[in-house]
PDB file of N, CA and C in Angstrom:
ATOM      1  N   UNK A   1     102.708  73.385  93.601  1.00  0.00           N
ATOM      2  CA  UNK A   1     101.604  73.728  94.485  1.00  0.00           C
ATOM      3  C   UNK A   1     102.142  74.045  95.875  1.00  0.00           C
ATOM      4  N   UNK A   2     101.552  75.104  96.049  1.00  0.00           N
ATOM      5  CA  UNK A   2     101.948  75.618  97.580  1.00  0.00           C
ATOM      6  C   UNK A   2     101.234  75.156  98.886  1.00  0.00           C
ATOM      7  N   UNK A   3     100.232  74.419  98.471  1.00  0.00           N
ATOM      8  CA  UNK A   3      99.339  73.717  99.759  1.00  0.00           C
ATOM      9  C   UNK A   3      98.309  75.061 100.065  1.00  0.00           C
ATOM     10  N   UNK A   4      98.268  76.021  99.492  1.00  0.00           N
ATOM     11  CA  UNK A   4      97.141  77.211 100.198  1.00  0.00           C
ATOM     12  C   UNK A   4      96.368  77.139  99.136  1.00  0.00           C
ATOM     13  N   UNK A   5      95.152  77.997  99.270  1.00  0.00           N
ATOM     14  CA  UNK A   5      93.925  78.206  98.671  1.00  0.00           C
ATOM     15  C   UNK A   5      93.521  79.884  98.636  1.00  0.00           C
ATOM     16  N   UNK A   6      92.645  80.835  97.496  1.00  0.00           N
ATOM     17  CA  UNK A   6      92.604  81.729  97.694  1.00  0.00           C
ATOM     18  C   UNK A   6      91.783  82.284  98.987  1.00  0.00           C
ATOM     19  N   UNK A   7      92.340  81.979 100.222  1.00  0.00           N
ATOM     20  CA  UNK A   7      91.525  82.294 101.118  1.00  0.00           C
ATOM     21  C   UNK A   7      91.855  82.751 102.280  1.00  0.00           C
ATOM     22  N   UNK A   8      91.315  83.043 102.922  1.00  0.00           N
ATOM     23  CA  UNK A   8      91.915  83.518 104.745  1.00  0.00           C
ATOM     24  C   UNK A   8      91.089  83.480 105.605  1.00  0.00           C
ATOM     25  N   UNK A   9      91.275  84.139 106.817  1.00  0.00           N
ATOM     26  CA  UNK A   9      90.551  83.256 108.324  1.00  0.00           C
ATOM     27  C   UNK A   9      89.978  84.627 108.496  1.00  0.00           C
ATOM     28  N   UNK A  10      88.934  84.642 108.984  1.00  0.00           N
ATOM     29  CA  UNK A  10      88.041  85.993 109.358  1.00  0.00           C
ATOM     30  C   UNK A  10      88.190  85.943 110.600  1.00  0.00           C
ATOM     31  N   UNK A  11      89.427  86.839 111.467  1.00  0.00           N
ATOM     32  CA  UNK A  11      89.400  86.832 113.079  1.00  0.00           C
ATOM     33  C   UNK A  11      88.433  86.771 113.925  1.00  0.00           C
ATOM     34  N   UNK A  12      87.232  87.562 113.814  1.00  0.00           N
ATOM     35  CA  UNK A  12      86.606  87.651 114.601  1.00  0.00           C
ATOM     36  C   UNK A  12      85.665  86.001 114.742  1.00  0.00           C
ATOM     37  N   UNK A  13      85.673  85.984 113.713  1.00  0.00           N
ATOM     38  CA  UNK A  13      84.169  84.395 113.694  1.00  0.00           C
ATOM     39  C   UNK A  13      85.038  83.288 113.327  1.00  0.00           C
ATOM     40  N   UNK A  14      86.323  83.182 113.106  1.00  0.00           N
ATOM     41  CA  UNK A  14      86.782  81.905 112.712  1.00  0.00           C
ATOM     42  C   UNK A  14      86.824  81.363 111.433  1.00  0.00           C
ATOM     43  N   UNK A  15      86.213  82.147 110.553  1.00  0.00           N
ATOM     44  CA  UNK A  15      85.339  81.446 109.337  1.00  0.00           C
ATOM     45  C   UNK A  15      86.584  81.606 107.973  1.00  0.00           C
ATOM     46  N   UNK A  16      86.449  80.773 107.423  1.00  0.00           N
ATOM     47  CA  UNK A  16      87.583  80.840 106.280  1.00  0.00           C
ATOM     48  C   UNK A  16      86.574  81.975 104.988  1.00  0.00           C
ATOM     49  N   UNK A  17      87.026  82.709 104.466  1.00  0.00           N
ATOM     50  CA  UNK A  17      86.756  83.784 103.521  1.00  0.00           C
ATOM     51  C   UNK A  17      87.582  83.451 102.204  1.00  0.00           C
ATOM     52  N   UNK A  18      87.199  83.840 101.277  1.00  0.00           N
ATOM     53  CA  UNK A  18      87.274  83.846  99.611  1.00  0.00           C
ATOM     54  C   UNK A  18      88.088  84.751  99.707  1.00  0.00           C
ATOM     55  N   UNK A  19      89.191  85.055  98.672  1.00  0.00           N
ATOM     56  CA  UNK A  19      90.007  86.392  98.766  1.00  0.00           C
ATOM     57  C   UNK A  19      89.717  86.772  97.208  1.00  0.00           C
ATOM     58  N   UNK A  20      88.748  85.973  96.292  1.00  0.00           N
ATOM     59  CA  UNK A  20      88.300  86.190  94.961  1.00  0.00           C
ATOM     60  C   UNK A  20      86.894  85.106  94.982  1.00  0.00           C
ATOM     61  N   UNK A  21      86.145  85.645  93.858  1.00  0.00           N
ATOM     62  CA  UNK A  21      85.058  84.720  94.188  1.00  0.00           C
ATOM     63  C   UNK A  21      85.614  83.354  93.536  1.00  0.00           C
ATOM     64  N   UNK A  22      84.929  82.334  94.704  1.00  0.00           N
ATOM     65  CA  UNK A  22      85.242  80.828  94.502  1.00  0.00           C
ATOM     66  C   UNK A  22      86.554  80.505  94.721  1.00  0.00           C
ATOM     67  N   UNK A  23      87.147  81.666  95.774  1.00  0.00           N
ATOM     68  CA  UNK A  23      89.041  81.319  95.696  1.00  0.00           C
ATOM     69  C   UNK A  23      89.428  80.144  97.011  1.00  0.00           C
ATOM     70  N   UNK A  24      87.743  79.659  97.529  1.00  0.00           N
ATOM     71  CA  UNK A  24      88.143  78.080  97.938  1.00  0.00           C
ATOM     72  C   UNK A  24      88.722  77.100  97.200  1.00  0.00           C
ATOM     73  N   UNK A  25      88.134  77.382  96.291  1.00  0.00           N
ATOM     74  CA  UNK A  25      88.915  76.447  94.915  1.00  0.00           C
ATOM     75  C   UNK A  25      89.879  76.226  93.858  1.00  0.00           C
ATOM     76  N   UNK A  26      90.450  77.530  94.295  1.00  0.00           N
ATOM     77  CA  UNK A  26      91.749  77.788  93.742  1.00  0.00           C
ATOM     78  C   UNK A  26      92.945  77.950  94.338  1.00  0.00           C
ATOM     79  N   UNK A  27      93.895  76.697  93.592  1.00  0.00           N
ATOM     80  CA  UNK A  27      94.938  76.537  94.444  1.00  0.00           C
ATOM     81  C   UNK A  27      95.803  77.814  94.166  1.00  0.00           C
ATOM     82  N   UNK A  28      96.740  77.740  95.017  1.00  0.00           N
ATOM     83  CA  UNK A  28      97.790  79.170  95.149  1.00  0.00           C
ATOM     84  C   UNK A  28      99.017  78.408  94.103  1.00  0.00           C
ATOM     85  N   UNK A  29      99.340  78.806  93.068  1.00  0.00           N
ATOM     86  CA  UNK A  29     100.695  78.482  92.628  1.00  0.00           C
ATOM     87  C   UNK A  29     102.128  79.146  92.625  1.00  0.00           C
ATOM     88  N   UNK A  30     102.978  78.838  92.116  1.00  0.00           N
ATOM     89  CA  UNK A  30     104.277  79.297  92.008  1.00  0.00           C
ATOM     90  C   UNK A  30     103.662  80.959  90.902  1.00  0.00           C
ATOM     91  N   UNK A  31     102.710  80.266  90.143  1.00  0.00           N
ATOM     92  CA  UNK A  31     102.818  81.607  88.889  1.00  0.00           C
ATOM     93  C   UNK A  31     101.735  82.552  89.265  1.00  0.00           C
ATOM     94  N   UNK A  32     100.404  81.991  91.023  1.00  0.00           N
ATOM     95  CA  UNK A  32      99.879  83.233  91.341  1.00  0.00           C
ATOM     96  C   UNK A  32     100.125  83.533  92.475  1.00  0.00           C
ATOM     97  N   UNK A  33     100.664  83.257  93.308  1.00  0.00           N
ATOM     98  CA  UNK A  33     101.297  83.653  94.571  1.00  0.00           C
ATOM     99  C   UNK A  33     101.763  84.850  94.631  1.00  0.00           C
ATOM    100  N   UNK A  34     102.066  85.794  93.840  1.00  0.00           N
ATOM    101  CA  UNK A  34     102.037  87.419  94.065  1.00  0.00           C
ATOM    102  C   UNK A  34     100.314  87.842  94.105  1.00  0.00           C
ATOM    103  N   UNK A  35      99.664  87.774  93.259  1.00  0.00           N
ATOM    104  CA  UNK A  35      98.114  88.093  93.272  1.00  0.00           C
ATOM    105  C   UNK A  35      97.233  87.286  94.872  1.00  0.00           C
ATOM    106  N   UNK A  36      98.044  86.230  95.040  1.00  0.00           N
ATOM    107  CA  UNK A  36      97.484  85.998  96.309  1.00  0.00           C
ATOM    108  C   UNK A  36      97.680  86.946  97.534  1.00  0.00           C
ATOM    109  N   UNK A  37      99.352  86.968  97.529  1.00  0.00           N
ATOM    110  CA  UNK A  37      99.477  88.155  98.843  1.00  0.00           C
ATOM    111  C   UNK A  37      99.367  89.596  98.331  1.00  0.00           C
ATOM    112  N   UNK A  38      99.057  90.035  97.558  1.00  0.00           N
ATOM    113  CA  UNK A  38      98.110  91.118  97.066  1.00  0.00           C
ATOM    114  C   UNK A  38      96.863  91.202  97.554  1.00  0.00           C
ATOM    115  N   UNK A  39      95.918  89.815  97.432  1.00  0.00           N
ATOM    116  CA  UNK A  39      94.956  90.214  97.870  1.00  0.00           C
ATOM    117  C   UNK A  39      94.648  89.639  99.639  1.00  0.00           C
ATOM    118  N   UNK A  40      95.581  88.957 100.079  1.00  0.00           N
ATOM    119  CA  UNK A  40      95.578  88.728 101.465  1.00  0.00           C
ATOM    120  C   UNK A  40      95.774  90.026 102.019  1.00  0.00           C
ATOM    121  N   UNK A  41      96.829  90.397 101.664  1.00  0.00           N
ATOM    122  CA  UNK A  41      97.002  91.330 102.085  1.00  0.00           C
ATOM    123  C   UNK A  41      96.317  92.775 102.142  1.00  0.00           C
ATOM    124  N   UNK A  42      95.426  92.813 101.420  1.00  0.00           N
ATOM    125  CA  UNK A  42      94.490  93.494 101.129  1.00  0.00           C
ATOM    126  C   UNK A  42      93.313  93.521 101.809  1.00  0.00           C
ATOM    127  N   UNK A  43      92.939  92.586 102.424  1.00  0.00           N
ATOM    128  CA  UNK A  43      92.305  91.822 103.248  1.00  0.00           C
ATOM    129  C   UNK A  43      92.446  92.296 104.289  1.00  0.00           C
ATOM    130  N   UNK A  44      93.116  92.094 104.861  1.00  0.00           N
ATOM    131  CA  UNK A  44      93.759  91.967 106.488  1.00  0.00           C
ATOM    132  C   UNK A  44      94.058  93.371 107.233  1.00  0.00           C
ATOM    133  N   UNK A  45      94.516  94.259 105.645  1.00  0.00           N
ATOM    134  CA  UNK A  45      94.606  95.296 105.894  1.00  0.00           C
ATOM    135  C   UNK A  45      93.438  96.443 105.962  1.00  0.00           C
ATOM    136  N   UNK A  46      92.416  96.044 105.262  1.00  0.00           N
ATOM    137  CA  UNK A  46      91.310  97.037 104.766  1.00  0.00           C
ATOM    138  C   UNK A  46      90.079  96.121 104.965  1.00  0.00           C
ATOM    139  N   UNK A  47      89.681  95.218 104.305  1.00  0.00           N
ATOM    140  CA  UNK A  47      89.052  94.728 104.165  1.00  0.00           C
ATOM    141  C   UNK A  47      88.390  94.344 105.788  1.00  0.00           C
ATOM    142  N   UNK A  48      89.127  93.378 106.597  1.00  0.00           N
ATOM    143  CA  UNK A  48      88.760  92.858 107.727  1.00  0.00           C
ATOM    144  C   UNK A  48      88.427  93.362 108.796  1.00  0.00           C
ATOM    145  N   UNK A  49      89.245  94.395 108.804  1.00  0.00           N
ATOM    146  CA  UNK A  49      89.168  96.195 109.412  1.00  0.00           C
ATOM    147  C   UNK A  49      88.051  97.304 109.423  1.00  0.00           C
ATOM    148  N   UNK A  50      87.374  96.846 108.195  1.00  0.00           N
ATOM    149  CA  UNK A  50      86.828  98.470 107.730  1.00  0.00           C
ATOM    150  C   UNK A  50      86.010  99.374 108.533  1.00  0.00           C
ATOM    151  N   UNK A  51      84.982  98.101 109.217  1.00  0.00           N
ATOM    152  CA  UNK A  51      84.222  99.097 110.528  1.00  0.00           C
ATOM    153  C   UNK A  51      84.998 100.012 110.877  1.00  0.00           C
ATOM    154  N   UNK A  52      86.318  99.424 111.530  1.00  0.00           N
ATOM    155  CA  UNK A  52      87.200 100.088 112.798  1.00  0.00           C
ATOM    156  C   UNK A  52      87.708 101.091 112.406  1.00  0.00           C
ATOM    157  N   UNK A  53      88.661 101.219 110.809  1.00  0.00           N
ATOM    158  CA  UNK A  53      88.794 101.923 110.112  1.00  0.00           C
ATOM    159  C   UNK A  53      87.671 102.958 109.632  1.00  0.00           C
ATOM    160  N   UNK A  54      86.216 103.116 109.426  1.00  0.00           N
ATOM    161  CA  UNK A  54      85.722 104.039 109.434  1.00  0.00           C
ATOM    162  C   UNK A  54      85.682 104.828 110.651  1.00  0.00           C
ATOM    163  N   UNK A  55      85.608 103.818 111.577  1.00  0.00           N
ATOM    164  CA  UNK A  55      85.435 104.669 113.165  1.00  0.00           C
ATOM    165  C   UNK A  55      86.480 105.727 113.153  1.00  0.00           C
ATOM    166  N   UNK A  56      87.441 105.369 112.771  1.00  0.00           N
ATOM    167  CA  UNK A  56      89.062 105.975 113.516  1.00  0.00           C
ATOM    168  C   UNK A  56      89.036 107.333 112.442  1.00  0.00           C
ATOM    169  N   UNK A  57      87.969 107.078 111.103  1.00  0.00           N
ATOM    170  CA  UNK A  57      87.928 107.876 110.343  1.00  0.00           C
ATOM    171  C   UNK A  57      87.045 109.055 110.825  1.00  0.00           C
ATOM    172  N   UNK A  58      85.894 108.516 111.332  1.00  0.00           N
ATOM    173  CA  UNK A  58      84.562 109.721 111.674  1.00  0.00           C
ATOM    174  C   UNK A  58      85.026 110.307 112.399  1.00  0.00           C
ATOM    175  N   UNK A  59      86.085 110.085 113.930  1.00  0.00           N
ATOM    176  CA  UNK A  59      86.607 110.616 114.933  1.00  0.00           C
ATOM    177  C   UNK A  59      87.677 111.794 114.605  1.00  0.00           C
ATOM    178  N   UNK A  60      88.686 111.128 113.448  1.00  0.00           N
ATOM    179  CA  UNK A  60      89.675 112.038 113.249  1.00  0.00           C
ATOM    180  C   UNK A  60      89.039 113.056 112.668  1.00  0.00           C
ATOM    181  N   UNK A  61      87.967 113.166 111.785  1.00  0.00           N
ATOM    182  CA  UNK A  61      87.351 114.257 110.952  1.00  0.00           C
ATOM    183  C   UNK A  61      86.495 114.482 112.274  1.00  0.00           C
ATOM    184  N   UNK A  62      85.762 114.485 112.999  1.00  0.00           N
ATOM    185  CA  UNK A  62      85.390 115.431 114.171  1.00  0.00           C
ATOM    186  C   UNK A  62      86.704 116.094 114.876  1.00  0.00           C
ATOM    187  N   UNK A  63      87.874 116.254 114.536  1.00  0.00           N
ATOM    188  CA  UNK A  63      88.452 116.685 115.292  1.00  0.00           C
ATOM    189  C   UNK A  63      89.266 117.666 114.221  1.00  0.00           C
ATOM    190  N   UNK A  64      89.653 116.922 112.500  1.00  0.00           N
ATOM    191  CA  UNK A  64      89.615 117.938 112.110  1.00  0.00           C
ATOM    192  C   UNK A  64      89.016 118.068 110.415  1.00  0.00           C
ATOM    193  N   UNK A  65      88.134 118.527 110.318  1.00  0.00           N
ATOM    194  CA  UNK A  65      87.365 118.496 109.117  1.00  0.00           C
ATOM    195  C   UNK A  65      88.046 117.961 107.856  1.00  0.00           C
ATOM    196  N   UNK A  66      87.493 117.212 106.970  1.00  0.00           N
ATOM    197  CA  UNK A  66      88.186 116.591 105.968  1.00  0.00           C
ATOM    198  C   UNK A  66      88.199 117.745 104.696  1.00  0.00           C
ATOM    199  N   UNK A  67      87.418 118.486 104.740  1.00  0.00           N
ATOM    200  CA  UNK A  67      87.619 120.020 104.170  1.00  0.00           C
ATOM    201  C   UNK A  67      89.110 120.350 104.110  1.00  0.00           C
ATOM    202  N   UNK A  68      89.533 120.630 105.510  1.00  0.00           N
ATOM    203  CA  UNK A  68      90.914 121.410 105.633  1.00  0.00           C
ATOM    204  C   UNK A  68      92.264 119.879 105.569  1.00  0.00           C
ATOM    205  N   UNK A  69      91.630 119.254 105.255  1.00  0.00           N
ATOM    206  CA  UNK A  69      92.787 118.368 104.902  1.00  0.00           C
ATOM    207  C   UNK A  69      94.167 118.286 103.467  1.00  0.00           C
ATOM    208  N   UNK A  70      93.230 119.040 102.837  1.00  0.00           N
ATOM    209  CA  UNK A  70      93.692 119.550 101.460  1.00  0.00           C
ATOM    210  C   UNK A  70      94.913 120.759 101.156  1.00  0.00           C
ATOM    211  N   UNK A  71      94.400 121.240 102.586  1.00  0.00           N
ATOM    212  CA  UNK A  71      95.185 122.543 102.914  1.00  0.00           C
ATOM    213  C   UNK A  71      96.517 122.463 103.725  1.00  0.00           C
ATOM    214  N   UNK A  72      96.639 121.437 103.857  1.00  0.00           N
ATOM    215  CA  UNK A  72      97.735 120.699 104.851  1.00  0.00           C
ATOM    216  C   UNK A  72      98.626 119.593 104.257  1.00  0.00           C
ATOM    217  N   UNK A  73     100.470 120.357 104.314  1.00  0.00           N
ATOM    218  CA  UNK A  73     101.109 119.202 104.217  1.00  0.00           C
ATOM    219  C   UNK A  73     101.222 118.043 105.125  1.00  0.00           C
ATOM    220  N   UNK A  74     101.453 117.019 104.733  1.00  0.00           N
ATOM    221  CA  UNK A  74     101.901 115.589 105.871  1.00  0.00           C
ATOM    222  C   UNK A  74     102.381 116.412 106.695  1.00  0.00           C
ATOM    223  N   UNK A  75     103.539 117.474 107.323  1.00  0.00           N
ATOM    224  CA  UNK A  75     104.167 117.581 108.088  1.00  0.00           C
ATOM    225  C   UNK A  75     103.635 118.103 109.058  1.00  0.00           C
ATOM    226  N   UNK A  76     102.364 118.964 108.366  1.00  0.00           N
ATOM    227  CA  UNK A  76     101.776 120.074 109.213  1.00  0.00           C
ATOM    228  C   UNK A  76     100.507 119.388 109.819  1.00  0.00           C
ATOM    229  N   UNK A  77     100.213 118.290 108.931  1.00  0.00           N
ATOM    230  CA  UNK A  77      98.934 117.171 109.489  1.00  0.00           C
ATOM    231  C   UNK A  77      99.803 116.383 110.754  1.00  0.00           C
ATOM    232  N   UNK A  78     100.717 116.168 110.770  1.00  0.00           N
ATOM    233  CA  UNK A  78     101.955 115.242 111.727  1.00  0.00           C
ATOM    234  C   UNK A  78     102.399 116.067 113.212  1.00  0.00           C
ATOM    235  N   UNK A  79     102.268 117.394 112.914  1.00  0.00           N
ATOM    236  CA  UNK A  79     102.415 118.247 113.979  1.00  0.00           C
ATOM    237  C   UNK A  79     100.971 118.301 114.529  1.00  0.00           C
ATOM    238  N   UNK A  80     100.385 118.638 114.308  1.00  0.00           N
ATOM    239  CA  UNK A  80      98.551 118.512 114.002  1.00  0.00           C
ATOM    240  C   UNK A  80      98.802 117.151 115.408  1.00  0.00           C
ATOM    241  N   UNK A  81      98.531 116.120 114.907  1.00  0.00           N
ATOM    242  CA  UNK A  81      98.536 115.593 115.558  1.00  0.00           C
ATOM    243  C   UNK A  81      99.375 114.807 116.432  1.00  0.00           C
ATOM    244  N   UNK A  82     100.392 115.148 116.604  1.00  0.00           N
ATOM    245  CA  UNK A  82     101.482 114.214 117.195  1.00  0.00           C
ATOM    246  C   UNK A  82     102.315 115.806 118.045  1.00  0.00           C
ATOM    247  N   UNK A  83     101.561 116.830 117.924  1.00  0.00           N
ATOM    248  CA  UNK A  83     102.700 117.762 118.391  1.00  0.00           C
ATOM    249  C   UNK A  83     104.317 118.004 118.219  1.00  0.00           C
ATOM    250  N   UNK A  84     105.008 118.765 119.030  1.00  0.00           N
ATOM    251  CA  UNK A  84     106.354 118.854 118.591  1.00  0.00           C
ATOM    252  C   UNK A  84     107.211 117.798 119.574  1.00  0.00           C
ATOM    253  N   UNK A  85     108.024 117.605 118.759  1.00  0.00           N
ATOM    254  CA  UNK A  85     109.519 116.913 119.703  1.00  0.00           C
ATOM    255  C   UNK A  85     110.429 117.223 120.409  1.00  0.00           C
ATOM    256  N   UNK A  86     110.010 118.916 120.404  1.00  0.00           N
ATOM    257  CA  UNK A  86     110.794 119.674 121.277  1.00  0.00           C
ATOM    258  C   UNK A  86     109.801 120.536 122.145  1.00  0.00           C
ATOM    259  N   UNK A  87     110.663 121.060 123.484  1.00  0.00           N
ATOM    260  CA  UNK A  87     109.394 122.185 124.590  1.00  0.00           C
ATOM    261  C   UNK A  87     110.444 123.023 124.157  1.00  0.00           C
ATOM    262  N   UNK A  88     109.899 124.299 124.353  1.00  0.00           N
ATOM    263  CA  UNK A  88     110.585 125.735 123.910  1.00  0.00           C
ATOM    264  C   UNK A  88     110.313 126.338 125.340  1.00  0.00           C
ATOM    265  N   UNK A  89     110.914 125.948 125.904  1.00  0.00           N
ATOM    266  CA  UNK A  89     111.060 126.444 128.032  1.00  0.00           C
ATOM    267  C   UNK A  89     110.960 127.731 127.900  1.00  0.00           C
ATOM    268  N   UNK A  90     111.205 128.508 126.859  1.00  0.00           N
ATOM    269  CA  UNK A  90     111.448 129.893 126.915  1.00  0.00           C
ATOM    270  C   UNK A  90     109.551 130.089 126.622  1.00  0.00           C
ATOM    271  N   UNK A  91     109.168 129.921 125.607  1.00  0.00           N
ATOM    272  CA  UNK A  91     107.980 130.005 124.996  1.00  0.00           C
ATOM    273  C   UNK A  91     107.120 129.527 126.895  1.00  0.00           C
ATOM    274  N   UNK A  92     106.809 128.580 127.054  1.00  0.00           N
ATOM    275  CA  UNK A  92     106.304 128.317 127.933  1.00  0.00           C
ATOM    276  C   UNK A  92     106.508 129.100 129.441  1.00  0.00           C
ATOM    277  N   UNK A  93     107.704 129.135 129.462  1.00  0.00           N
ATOM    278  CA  UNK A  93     107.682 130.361 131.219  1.00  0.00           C
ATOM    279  C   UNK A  93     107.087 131.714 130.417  1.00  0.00           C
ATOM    280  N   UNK A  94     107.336 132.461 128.917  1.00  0.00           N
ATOM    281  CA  UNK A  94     106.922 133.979 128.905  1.00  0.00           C
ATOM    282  C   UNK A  94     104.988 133.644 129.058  1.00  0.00           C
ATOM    283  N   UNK A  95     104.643 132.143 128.515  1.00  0.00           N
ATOM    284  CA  UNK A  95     103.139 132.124 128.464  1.00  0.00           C
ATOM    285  C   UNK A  95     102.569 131.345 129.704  1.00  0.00           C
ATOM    286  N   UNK A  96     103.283 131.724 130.816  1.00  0.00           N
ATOM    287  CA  UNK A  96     102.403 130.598 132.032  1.00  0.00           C
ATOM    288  C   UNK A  96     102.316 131.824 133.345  1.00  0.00           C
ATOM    289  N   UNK A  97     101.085 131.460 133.663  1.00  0.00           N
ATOM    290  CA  UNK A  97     100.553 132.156 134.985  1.00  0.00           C
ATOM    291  C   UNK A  97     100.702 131.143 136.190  1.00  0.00           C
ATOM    292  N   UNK A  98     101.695 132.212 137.152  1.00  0.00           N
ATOM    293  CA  UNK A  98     102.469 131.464 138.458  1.00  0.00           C
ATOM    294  C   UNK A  98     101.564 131.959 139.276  1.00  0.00           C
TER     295      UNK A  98
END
């Protein structure tokens, strides 16, 4: 016995949470302790989040439609938003008004 329970702490309110139903009552063992941090982790990541995570979702799709997401590799979604790692000084003095 590992001394834990299927459960975790809900940041915002303090409150201890189930990570399966009734997983107050189930101790964590040597033989489920992968399925536990599976679902802690699952938790913490998605679960505890999700408001915030939809937010960050509605915003990025106002900016760029989840339509054209399909149409786009990672790299070109990564430039998209993160721009380049390089300035092209040349590109920029032929396109700037002095």
């Amino acid at each position: 016995m590992l001394g834990f329970y299927f459960t975790s702490t809900n940041e915002t309110n303090l409150s201890e949470v189930d990570l399966k139903p009734n997983g107050s009552n189930i101790v964590v063992t040597d033989s489920n302790k992968h399925e536990f941090m599976r679902l802690k982790c699952h938790y913490h990541a998605y679960t505890a989040c999700k408001t915030q995570l939809e937010q960050i979702r509605k915003g990025f799709h106002t900016v760029i439609p989840a339509s054209w997401i399909s149409f786009l590799t990672a790299d070109e979604l990564e430039s998209l938003m993160c721009g380049q790692n390089e300035i092209d000084l040349a590109d920029w003095k032929a396109n700037t008004v002095t």
